[in-house]
Protein backbone atom coordinates (compact mmCIF):
# COMPACT_ATOMS: atom_id res chain seq x y z
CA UNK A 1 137.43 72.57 186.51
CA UNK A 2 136.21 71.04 183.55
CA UNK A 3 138.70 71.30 180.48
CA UNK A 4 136.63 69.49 177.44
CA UNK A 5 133.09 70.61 178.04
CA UNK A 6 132.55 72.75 175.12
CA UNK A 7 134.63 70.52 173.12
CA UNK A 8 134.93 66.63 173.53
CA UNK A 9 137.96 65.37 172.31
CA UNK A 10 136.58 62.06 171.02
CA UNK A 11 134.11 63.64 168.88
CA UNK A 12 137.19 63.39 166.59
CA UNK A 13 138.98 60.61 164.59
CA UNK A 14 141.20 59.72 167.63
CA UNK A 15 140.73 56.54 169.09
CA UNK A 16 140.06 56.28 173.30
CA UNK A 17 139.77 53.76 175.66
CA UNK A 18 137.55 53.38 178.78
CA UNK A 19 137.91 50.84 181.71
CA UNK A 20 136.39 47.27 182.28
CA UNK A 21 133.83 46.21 184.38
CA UNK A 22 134.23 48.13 187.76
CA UNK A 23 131.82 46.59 189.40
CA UNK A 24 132.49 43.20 188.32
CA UNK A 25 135.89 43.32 188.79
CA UNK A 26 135.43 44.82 192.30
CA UNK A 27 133.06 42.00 193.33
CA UNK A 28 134.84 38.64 191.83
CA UNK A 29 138.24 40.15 191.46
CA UNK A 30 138.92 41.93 194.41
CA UNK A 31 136.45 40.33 197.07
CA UNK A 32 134.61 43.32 197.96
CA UNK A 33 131.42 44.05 199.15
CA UNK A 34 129.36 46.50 197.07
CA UNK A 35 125.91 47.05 198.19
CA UNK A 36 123.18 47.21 195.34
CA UNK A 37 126.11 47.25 192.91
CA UNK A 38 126.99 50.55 194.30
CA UNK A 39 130.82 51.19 193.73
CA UNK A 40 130.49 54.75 195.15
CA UNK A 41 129.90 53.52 198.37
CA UNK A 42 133.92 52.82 198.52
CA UNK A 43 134.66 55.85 198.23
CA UNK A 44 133.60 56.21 202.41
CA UNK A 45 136.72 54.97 203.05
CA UNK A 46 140.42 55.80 203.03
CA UNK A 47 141.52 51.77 201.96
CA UNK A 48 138.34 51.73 199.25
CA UNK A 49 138.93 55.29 197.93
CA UNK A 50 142.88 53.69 197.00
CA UNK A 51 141.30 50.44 195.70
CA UNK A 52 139.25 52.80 193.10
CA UNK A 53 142.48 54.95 192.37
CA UNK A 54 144.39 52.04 191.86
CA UNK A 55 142.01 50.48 189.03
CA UNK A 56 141.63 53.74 187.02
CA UNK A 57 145.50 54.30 187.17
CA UNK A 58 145.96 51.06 185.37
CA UNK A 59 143.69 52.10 182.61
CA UNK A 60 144.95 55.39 182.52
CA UNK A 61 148.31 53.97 182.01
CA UNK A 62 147.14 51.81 179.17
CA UNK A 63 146.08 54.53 176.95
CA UNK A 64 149.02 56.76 178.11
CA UNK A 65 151.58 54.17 176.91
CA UNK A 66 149.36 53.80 173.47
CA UNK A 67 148.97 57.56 172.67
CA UNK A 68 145.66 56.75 173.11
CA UNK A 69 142.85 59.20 174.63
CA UNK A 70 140.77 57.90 177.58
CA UNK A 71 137.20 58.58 179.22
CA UNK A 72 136.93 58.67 182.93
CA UNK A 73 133.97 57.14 183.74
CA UNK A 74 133.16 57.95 187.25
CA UNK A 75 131.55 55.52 190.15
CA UNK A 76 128.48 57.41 190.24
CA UNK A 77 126.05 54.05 188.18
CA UNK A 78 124.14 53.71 191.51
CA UNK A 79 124.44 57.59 192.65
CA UNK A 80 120.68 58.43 192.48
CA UNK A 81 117.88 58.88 194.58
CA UNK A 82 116.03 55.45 194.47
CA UNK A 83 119.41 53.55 195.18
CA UNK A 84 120.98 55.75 197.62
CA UNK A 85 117.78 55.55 200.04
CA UNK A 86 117.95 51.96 200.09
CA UNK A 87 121.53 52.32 201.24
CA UNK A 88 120.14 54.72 204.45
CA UNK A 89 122.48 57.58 202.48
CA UNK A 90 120.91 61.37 203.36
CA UNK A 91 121.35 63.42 200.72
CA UNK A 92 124.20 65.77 201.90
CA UNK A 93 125.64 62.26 201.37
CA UNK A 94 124.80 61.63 197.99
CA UNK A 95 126.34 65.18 196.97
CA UNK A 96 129.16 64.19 198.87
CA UNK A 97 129.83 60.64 197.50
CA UNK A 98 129.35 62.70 193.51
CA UNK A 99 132.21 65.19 194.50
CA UNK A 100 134.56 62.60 195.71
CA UNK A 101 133.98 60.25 192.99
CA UNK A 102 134.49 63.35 190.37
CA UNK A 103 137.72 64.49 192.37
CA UNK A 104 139.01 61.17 191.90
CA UNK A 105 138.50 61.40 188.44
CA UNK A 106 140.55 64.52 188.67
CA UNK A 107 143.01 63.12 190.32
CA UNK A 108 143.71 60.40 187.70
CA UNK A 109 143.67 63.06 184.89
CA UNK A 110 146.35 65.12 187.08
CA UNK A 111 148.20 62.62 187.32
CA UNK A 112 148.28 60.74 183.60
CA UNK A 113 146.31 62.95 181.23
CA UNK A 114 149.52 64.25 177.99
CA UNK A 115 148.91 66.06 174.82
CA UNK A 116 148.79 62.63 172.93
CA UNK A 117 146.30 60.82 175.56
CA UNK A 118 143.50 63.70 176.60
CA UNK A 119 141.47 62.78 178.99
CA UNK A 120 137.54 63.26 179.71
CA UNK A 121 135.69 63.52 182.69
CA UNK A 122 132.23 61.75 182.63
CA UNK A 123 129.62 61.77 185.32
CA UNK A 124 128.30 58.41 185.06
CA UNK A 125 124.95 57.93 185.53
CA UNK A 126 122.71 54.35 186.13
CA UNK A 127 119.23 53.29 185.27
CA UNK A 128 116.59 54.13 188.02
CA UNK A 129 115.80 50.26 188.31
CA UNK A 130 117.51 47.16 187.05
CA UNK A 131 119.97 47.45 184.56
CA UNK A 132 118.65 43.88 182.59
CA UNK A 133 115.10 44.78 183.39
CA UNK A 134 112.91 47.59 182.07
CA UNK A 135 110.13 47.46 184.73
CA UNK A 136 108.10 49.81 185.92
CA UNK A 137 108.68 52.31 182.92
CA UNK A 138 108.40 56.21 183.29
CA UNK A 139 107.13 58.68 181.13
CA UNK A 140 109.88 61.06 179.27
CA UNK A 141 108.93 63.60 181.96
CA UNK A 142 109.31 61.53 185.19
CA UNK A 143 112.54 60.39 183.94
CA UNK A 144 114.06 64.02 183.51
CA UNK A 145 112.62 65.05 186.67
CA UNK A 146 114.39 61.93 188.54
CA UNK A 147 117.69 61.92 186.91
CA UNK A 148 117.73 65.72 186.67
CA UNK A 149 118.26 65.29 190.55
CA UNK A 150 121.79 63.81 189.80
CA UNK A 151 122.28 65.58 186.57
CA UNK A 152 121.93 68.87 188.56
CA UNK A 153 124.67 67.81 191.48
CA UNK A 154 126.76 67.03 188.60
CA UNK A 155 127.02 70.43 187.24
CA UNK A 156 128.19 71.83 190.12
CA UNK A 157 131.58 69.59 189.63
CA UNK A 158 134.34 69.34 186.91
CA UNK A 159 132.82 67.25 184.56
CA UNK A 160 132.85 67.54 181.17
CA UNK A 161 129.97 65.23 180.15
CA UNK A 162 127.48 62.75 181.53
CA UNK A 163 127.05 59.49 180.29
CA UNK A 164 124.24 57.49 180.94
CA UNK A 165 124.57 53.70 180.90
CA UNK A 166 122.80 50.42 180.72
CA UNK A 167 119.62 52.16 179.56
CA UNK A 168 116.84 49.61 179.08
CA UNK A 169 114.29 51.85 177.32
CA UNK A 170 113.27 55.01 175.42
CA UNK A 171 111.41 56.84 177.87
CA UNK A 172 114.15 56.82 180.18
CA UNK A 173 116.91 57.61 177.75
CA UNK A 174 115.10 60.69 176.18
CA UNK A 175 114.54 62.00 179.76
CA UNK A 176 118.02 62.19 180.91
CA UNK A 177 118.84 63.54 177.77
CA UNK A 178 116.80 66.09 178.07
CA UNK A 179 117.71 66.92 181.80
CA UNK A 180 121.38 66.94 180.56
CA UNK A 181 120.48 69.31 177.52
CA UNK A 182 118.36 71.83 180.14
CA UNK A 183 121.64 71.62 182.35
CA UNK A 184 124.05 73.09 179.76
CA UNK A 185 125.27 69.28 179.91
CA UNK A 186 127.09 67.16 176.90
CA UNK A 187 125.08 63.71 177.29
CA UNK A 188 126.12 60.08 176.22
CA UNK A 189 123.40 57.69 176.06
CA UNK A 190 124.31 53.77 176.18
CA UNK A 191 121.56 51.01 175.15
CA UNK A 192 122.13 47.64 176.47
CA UNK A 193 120.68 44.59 174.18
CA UNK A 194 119.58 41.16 175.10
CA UNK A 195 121.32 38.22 172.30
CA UNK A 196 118.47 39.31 169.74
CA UNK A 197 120.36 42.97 169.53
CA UNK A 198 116.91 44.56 170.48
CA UNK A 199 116.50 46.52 173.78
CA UNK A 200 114.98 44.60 176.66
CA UNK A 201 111.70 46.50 175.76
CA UNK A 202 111.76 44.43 172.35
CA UNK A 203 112.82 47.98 170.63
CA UNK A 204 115.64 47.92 168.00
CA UNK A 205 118.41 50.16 168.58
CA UNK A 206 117.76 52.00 165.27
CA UNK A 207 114.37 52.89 166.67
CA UNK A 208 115.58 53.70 170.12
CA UNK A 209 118.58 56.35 168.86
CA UNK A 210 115.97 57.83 166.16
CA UNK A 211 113.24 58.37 168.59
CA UNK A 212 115.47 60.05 171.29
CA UNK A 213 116.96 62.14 169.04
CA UNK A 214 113.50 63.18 167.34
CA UNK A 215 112.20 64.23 170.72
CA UNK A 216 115.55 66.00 171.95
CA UNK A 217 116.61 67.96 168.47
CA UNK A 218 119.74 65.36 168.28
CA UNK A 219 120.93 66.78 171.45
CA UNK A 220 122.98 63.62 172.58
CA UNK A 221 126.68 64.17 171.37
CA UNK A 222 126.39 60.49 170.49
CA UNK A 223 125.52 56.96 170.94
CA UNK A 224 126.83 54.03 173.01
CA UNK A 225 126.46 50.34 173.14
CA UNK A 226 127.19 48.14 176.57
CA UNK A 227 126.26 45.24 178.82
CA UNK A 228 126.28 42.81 175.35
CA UNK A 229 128.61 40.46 173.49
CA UNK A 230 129.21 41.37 170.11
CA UNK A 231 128.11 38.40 168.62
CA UNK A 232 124.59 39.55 170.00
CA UNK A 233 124.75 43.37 167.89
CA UNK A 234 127.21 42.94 165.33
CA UNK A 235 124.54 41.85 162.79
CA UNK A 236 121.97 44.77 163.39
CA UNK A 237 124.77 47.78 163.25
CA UNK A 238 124.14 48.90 159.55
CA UNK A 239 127.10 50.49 157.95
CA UNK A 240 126.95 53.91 156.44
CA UNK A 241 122.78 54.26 157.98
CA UNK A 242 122.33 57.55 159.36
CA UNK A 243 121.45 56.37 162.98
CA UNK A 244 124.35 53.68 163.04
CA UNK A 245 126.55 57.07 162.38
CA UNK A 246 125.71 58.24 166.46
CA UNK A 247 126.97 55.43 167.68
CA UNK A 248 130.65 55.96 168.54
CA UNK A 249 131.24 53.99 171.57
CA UNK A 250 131.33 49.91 172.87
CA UNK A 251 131.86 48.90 175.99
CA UNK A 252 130.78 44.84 175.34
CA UNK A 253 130.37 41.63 177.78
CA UNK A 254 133.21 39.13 176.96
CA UNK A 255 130.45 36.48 177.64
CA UNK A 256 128.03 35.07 175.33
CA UNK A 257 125.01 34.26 177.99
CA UNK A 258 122.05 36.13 178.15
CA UNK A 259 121.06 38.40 180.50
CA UNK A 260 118.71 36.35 182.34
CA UNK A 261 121.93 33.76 182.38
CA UNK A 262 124.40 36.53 184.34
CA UNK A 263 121.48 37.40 186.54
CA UNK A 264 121.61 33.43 187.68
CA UNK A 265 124.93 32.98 187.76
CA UNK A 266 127.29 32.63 190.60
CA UNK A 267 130.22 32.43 188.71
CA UNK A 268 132.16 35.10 186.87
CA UNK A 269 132.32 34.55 183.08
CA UNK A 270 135.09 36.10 181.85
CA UNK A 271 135.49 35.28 178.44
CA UNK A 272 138.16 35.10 175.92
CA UNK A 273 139.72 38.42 176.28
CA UNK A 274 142.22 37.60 173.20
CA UNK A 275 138.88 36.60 171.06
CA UNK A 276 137.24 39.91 172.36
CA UNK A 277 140.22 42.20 171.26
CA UNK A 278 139.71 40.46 167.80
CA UNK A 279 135.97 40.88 167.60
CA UNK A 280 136.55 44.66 168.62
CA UNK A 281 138.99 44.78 165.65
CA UNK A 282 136.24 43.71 163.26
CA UNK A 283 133.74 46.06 164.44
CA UNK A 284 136.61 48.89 163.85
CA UNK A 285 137.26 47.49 160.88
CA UNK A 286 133.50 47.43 159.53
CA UNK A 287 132.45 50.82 161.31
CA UNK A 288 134.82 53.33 161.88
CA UNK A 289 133.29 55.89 163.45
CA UNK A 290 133.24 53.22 166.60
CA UNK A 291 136.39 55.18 168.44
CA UNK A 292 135.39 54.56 172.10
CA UNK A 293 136.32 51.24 173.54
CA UNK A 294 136.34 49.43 176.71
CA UNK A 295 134.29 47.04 178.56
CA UNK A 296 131.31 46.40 180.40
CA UNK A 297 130.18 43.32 182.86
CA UNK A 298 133.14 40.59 183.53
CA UNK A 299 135.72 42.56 181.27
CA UNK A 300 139.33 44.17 183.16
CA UNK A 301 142.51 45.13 182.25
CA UNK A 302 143.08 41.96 180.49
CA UNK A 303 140.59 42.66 177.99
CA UNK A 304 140.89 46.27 177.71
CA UNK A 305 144.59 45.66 176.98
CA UNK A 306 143.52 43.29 174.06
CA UNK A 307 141.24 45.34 172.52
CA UNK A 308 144.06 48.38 172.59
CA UNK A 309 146.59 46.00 171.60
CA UNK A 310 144.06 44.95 168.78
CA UNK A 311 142.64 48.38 167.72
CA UNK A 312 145.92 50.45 168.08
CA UNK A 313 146.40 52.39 165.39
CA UNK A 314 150.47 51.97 165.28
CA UNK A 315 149.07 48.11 164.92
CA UNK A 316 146.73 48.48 162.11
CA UNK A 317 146.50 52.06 160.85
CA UNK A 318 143.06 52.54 162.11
């Protein structure tokens, strides 16, 4: 059942972690297949259910040995409609593959979660389309329709919050945010940003949080960024504005190249995860309201570990 619903833990001071890039590390790491992206479809399997088990346990354990807290972000990016169908999955399936991937999330939490290092639950939700690419935009009302679909399956779990990420533009966002809010659900919603730190519509991010929250009363518990290095943000997060305050989460790129550059690549670029850890530490430093960390595309345990090792509080006091 869910334990944090009506109280997130990381609405307070306490720093928590989050994993790396599952899908990336899954793919170039690990040598798996994953259709459209789709990590979910792993868990069909006794062998790929493991392989998922054994990545969040190592996270897990990270933030366990830290005192840290940590956020459970589910497998569900690709779990909607539009994705699934391409993937021949019938819909019984697509409730199916949400359980599993939420009682795996249980599982973990079972298994790791201690006073010190709470752990949250979050149904993890994708963009309709491409996750670089706006397209085909929908109006705020076609967007709560469609992701009120998944929104609605999650309910029915233990979740304590859904967290929508790689969100390309402000229709979108404002419609699962207001399919989560109709559902009784906390929300999350994370922007991604192209190098200019502006959405991939051209919005800025200031825009983006202050129109979604001007059309949903505030309703999102707060802000993420993700799917960006932070050399491409850093200089457009205003300290002490109003709208940089609903930001509380990062879940960066360890590479510098674009977009557009990942989308053409064949290679994984991995980064520095030493420099990232540092980087992180700056942003800490300069915002400190920023107490959710991990990593997004080409990031793992490596560079979750330096950005704990970097933003621990027994390390630095923050």
């Amino acid at each position: 059942m869910a334990k944090y619903r009506n109280a997130l833990p990381q609405l307070t001071d306490k720093l928590f972690l989050t994993d790396g890039g599952l899908e990336t590390t899954l793919i170039f790491h690990d040598g798996l297949d994953l259709p459209y992206f789709a990590s979910f479809d792993l868990l069909r399997t006794v062998e790929g259910t493991r392989r998922l088990k054994d990545y969040y346990e190592l996270y897990a354990d990270m933030a366990v040995q830290s005192g840290l807290g940590f956020v459970l972000e589910g497998v569900t990016w690709r779990a909607n409609p539009d994705w699934t169908r391409k993937m021949n999955y019938t819909d019984r399936q697509l409730v199916d593959a949400i359980n599993a991937s939420v009682d795996l999330m249980e599982q973990v939490r079972n298994r790791y979660e201690t006073p010190a290092s709470p752990m949250v639950i979050s149904g993890n939700i994708g963009p309709r389309g491409d996750g670089y690419n706006p397209g085909q935009q929908m109006s705020v009302a076609e967007a709560e329709a469609y992701h009120g679909i998944q929104i609605g399956l999650f309910t029915q779990t233990a979740i304590d919050m859904v967290s929508a990420f790689t969100m390309t533009n402000i229709p979108e966002a404002t419609g699962i945010a207001l399919a989560a809010k109709r559902a009784g659900l906390p929300v999350v919603l994370s922007f991604t940003l192209e190098t200019d730190g502006r959405l991939p519509t051209s919005d800025t991010l200031s825009d983006a949080i202050q129109a979604v929250d001007a059309a949903t009363g505030a309703y999102p518990a707060y802000y993420m960024i993700n799917c960006a290095h932070p050399d491409h943000f850093s200089a457009i997060l205003e300290a002490g504005a109003a709208w940089m305050k609903r930001i509380r989460g990062v879940r960066a790129n360890a590479s510098r190249r674009s977009h557009e550059e990942l989308d053409n690549s064949s290679d994984l670029d991995a980064g520095d995860p030493v420099e990232l850890g540092i980087l992180y530490r700056k942003l800490r430093q300069d915002h400190r309201h920023l107490t959710i960390l991990g990593g997004c595309c080409g990031t793992d345990h490596r560079h979750v570990n330096a950005i704990r090792l970097a933003c621990s509080p027994a390390v630095w006091g923050g």
